[in-house]
Protein backbone atom coordinates (compact mmCIF):
# COMPACT_ATOMS: atom_id res chain seq x y z
CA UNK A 1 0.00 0.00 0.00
CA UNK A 2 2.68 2.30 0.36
CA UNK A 3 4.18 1.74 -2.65
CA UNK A 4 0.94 2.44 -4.35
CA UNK A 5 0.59 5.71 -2.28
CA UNK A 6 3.78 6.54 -3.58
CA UNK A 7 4.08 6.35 -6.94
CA UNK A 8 0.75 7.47 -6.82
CA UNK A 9 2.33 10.88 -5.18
CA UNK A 10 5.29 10.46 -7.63
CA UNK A 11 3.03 10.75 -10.48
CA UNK A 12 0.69 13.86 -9.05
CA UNK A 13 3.49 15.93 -8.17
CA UNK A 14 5.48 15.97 -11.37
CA UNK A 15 2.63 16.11 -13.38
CA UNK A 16 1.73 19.57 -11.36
CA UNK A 17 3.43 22.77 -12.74
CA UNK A 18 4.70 25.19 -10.18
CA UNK A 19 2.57 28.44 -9.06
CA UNK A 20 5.02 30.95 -10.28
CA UNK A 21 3.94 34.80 -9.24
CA UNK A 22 2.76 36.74 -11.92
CA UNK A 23 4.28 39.78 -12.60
CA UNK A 24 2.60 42.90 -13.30
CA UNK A 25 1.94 43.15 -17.30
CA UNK A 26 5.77 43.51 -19.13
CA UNK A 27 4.08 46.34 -21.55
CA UNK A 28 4.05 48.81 -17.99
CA UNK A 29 7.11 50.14 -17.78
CA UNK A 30 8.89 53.38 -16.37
CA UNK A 31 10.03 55.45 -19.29
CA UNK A 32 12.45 58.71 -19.74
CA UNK A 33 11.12 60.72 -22.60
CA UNK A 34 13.81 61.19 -25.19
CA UNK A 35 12.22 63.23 -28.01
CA UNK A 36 9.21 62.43 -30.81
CA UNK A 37 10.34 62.63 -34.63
CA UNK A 38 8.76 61.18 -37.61
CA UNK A 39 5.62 60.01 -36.07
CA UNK A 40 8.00 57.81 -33.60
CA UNK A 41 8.15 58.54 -29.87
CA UNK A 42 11.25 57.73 -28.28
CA UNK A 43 12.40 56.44 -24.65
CA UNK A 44 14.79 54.90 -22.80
CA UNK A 45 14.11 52.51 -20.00
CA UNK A 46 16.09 52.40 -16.76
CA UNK A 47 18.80 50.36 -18.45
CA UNK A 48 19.05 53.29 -20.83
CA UNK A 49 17.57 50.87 -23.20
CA UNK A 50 16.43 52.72 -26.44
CA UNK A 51 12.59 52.12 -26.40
CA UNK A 52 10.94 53.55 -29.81
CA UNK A 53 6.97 53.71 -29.80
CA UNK A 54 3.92 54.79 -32.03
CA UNK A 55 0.89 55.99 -31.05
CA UNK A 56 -2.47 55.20 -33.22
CA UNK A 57 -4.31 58.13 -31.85
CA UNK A 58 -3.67 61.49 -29.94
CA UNK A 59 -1.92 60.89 -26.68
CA UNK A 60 -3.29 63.09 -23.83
CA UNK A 61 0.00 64.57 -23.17
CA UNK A 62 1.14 66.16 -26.05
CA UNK A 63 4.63 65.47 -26.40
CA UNK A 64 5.50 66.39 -30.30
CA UNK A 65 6.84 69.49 -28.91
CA UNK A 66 9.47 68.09 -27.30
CA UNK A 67 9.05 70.03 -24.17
CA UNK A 68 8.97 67.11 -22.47
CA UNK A 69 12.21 65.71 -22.77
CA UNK A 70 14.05 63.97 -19.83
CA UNK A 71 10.82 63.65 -17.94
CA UNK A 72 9.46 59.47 -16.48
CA UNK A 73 6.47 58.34 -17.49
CA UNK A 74 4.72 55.42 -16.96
CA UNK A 75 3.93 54.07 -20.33
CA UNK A 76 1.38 51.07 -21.57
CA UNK A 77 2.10 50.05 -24.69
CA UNK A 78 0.85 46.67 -27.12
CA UNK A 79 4.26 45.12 -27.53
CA UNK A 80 4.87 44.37 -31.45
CA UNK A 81 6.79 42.33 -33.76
CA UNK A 82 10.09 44.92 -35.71
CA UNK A 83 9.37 44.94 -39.41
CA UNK A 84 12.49 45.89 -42.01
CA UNK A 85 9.88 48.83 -42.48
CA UNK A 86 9.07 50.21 -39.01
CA UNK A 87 11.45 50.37 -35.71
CA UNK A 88 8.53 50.71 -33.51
CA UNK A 89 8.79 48.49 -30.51
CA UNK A 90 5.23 48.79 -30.06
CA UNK A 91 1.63 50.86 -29.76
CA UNK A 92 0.95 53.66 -26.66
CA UNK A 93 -2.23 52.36 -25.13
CA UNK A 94 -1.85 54.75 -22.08
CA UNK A 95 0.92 57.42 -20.42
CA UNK A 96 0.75 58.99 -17.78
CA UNK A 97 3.44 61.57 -16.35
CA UNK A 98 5.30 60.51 -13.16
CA UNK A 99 5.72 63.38 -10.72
C-alpha cells in the first residue's frame, strides 16, 4: 500500500506545474522621454535601453513638442513584432506623467 501511495504521489506531483507569481503586465514600464520625430516617440528605460513607440491616436500629453524631454512616465504600450519597415517596438495604449 505504500508503494501504491507513492508512486501514486510520484506521479501527481510531477505532473503539477509550479505556481510561479505573476508579474505585473511587461508592456508597464517606467520610461524617460527622449524626443518624438517622424511620427516615432522615443524612450529609454532604466537600463538606458532605447525604447521607440507609435501611437495610433492622440496621446493626452502632447509630447510632439518636445518640451517634455528627460521627464518618467509610466507608459502602456501593445508590444509588437520589428518589421524591415518600421522600428517601432510597439503601440501607446496609455501614459501617464510621473511626478
Amino acid at each position: 500500500m505504500k508503494t501504491l501511495l507513492s508512486i501514486f504521489s510520484i506521479i501527481t506531483l510531477s505532473l503539477s506545474t509550479a505556481i510561479l507569481p505573476v508579474n505585473d503586465d511587461p508592456s508597464i514600464q517606467q520610461l524617460t522621454f527622449d524626443g518624438y520625430e517622424g511620427g516615432y516617440y522615443f524612450f529609454s528605460n532604466e537600463a538606458y535601453q532605447a525604447v521607440v513607440l507609435e501611437s495610433d491616436s492622440e496621446l493626452v500629453m502632447d509630447l510632439k513638442n518636445n518640451d517634455a524631454v528627460g521627464e518618467q512616465f509610466e507608459v502602456a504600450y501593445e508590444p509588437k513584432a520589428q518589421t524591415e519597415t518600421s522600428s517601432s517596438q510597439g503601440t501607446i495604449e496609455t501614459i501617464k506623467k510621473i511626478k
